[in-house]
Protein backbone atom coordinates (compact mmCIF):
# COMPACT_ATOMS: atom_id res chain seq x y z
CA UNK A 1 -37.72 -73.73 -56.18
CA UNK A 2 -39.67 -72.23 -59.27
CA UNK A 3 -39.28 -74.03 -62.58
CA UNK A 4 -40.52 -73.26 -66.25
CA UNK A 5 -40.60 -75.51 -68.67
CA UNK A 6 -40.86 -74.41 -72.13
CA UNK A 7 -40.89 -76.70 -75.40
CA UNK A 8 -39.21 -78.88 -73.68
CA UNK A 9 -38.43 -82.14 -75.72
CA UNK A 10 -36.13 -85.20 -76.05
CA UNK A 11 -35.59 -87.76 -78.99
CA UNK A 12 -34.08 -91.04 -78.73
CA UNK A 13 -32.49 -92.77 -81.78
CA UNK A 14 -35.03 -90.59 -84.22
CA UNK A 15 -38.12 -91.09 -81.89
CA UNK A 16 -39.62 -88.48 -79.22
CA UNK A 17 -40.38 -89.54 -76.28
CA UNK A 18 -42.24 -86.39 -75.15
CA UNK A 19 -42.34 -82.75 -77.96
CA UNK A 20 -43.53 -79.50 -76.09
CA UNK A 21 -43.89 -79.85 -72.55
CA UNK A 22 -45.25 -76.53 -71.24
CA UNK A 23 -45.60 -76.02 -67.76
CA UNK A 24 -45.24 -73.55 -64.67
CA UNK A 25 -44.70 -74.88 -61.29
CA UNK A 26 -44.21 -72.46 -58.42
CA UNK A 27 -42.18 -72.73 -55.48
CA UNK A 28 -43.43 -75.21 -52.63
CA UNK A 29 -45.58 -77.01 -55.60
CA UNK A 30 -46.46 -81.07 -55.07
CA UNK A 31 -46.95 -82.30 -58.81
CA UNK A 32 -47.65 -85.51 -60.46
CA UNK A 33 -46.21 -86.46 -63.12
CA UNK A 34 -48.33 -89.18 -64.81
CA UNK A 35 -48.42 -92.06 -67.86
CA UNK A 36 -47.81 -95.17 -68.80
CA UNK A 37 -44.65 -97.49 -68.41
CA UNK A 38 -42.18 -96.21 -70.70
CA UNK A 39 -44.10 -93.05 -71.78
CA UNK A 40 -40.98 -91.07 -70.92
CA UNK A 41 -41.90 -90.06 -66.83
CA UNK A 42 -38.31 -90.92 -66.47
CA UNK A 43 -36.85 -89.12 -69.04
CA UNK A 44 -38.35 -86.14 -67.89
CA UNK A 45 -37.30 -86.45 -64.66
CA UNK A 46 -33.51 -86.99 -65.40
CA UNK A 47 -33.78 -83.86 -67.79
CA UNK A 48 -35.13 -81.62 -64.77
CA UNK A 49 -32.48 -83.06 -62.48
CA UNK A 50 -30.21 -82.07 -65.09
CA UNK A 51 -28.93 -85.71 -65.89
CA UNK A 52 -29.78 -85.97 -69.51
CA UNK A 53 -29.57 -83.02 -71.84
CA UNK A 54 -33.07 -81.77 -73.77
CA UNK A 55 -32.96 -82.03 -77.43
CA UNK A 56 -34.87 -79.19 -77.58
CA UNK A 57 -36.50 -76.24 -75.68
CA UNK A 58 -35.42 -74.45 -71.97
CA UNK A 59 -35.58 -75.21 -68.31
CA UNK A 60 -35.41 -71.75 -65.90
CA UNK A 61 -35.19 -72.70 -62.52
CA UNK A 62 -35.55 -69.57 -59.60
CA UNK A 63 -35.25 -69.44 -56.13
CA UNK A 64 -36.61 -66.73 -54.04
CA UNK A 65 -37.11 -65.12 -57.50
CA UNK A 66 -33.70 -65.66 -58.27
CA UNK A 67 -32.61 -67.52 -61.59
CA UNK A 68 -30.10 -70.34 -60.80
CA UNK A 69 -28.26 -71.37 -63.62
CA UNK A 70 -28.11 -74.66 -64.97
CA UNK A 71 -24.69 -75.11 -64.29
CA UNK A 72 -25.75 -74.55 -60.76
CA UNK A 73 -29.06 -76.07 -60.57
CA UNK A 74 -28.16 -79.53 -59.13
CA UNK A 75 -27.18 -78.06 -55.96
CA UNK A 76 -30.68 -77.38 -55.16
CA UNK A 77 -31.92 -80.44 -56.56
CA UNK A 78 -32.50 -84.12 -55.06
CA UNK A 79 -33.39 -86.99 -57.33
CA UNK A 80 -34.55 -90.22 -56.29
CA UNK A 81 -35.21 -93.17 -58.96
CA UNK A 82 -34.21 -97.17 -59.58
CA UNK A 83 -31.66 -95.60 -61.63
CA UNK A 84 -29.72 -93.58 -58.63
CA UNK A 85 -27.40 -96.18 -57.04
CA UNK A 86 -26.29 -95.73 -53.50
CA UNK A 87 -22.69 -95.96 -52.32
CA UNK A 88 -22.88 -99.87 -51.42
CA UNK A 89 -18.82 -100.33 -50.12
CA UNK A 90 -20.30 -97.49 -47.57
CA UNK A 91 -21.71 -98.53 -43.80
CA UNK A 92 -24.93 -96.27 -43.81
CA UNK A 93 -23.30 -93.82 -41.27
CA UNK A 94 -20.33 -93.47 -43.63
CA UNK A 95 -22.91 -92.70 -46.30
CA UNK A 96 -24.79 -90.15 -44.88
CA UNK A 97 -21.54 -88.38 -43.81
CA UNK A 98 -20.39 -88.34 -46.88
CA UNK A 99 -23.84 -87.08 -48.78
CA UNK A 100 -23.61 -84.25 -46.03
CA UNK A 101 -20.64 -82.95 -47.20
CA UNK A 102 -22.38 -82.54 -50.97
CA UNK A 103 -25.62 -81.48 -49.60
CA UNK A 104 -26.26 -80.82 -46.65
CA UNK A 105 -28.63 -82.73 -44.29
CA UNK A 106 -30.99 -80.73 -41.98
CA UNK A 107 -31.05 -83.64 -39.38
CA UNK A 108 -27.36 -84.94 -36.98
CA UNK A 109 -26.42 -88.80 -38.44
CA UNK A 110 -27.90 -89.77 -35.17
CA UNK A 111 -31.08 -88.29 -35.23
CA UNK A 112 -31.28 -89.28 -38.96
CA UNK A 113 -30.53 -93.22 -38.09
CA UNK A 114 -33.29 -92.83 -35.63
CA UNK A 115 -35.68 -91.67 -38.11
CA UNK A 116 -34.89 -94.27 -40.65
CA UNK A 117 -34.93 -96.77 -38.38
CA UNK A 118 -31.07 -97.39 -38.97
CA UNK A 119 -29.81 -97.39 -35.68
CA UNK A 120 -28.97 -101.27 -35.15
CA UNK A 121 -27.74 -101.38 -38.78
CA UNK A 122 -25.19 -98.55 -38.73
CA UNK A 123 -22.07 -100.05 -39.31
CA UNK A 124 -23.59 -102.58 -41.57
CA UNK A 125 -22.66 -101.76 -45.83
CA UNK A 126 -25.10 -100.39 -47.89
CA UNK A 127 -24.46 -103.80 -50.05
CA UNK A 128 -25.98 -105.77 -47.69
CA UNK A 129 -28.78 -103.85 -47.22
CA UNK A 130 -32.44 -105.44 -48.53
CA UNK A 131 -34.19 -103.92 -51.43
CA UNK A 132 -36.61 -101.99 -48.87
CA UNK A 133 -33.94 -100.77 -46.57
CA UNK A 134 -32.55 -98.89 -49.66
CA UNK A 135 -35.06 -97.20 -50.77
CA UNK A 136 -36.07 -96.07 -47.25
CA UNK A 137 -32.51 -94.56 -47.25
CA UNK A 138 -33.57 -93.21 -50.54
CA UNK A 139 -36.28 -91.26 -49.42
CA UNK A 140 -34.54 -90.33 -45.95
CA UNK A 141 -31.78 -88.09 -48.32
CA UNK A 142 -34.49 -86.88 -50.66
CA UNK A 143 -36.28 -85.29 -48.25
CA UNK A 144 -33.94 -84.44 -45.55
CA UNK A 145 -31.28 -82.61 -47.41
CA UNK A 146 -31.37 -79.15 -47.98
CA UNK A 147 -32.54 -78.63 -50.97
CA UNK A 148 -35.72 -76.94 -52.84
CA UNK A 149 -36.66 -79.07 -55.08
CA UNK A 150 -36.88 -83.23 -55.17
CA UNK A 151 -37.93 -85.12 -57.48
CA UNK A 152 -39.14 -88.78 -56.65
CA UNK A 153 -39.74 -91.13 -59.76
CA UNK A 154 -41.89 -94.64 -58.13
CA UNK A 155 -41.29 -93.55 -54.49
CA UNK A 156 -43.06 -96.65 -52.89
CA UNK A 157 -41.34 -99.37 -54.86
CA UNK A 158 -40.00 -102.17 -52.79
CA UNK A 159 -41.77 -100.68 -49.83
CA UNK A 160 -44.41 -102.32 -47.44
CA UNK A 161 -47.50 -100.83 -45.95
CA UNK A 162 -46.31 -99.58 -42.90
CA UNK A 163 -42.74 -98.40 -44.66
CA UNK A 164 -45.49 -96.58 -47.08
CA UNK A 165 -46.96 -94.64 -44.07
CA UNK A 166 -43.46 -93.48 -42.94
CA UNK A 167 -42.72 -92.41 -46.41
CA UNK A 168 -45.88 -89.98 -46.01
CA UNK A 169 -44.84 -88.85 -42.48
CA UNK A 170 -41.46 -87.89 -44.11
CA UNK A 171 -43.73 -85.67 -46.68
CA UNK A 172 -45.42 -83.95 -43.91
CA UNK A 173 -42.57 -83.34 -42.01
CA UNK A 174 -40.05 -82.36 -43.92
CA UNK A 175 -41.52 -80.61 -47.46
CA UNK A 176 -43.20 -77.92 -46.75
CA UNK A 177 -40.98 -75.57 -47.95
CA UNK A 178 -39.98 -77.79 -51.20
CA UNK A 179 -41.26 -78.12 -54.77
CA UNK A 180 -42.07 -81.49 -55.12
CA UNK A 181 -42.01 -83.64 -58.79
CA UNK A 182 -43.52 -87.45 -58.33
CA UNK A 183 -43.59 -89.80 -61.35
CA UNK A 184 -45.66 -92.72 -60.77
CA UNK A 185 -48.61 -95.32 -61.49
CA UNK A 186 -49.77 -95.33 -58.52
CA UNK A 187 -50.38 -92.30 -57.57
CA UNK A 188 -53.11 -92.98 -55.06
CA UNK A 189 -50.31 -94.07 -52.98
CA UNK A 190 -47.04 -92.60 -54.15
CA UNK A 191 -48.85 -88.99 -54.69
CA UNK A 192 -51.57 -88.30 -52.01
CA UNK A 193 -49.98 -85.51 -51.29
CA UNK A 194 -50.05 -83.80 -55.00
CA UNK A 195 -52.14 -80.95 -55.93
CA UNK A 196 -51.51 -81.20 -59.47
CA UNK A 197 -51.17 -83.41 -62.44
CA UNK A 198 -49.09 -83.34 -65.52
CA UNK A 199 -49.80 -86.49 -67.60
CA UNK A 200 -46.40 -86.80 -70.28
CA UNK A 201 -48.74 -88.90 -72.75
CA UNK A 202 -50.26 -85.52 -73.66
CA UNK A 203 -46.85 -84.69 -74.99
CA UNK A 204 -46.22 -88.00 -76.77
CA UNK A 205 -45.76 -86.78 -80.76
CA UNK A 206 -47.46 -88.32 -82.99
């Protein structure tokens, strides 16, 4: 997926949290989106996703030089974040059946527990799952599902070193052919993989 961002900006309670964002990012793109905690990385994500509405300006997303509405957007469109809460009264097979109905995976449940390292836990609910197990489920529907564009916000939280190195395999595997948006700190580890960097405290009004 393509995307254009132009003027984009969103106030909170009076305040902006980031005025003017300007920025082309072409199909297949890895980008890092940079800044401080609470410098609005978030924000922008959810307003790409389409979760929150700008207060001002215009997102154009294309595909194959095609304009997708906005209205239509979030089919192509996978976001992960600590804000995205899992289905937790589902066993992780019932999960990822019923996320394939929504979007489509591009892996069989079997060959998806296998890759996740799910098979001896797939009858066991979501809710009992640790905080690591989670977000390596997370990541295993971001970047398995069909879509063109994902957009991770702290990918490695809650993750150890070795779930860190599957995380990248994932990456390799599995995105070539996306656009991919990562907000993070840390992006020595989270965002390797990025070619390019947009840092939201250069849109921070003053």
């Amino acid at each position: 997926m393509e995307l254009t961002l132009e003027k984009l900006s969103k106030k909170y309670e009076g305040n902006w949290i980031f005025r003017n964002v300007n920025l082309s990012v072409p199909a297949h793109s890895k980008i890092l989106i940079t800044g401080k905690n609470g410098s609005g990385k978030s924000t922008l994500a959810k307003a790409i996703a389409g979760l929150i509405l700008p207060s001002e300006g215009t997102i154009t997303y294309k595909k194959n030089g095609i304009v997708v509405s906005s209205e239509q957007a979030y089919r192509e469109i996978q976001l992960l974040g600590p804000y995205i809460d899992l289905v937790e009264d589902f066993t992780i097979q019932e999960f990822l059946t019923f996320h394939h109905r929504f979007k489509p995976l591009s892996l069989s449940i079997k060959e998806l527990l296998e890759l996740g390292y799910f098979e001896a836990h797939k009858d066991k609910y979501i809710r009992n799952f640790s905080s690591g197990m989670k977000q390596r489920l997370k990541l295993l529907i971001s970047f398995l599902s069909s879509t063109s564009l994902v957009i991770v916000d702290e990918p490695t939280a809650n993750l150890d070193d070795k779930t860190i190195e599957w995380y990248h395999e994932l990456v390799r595997k599995y995105s070539a052919e996306k656009t991919i948006m990562v907000c993070s700190n840390n992006p020595s580890i989270d965002a390797a993989f990025c070619t390019s960097v947009l840092n939201i405290e250069d849109f921070i009004s003053q």
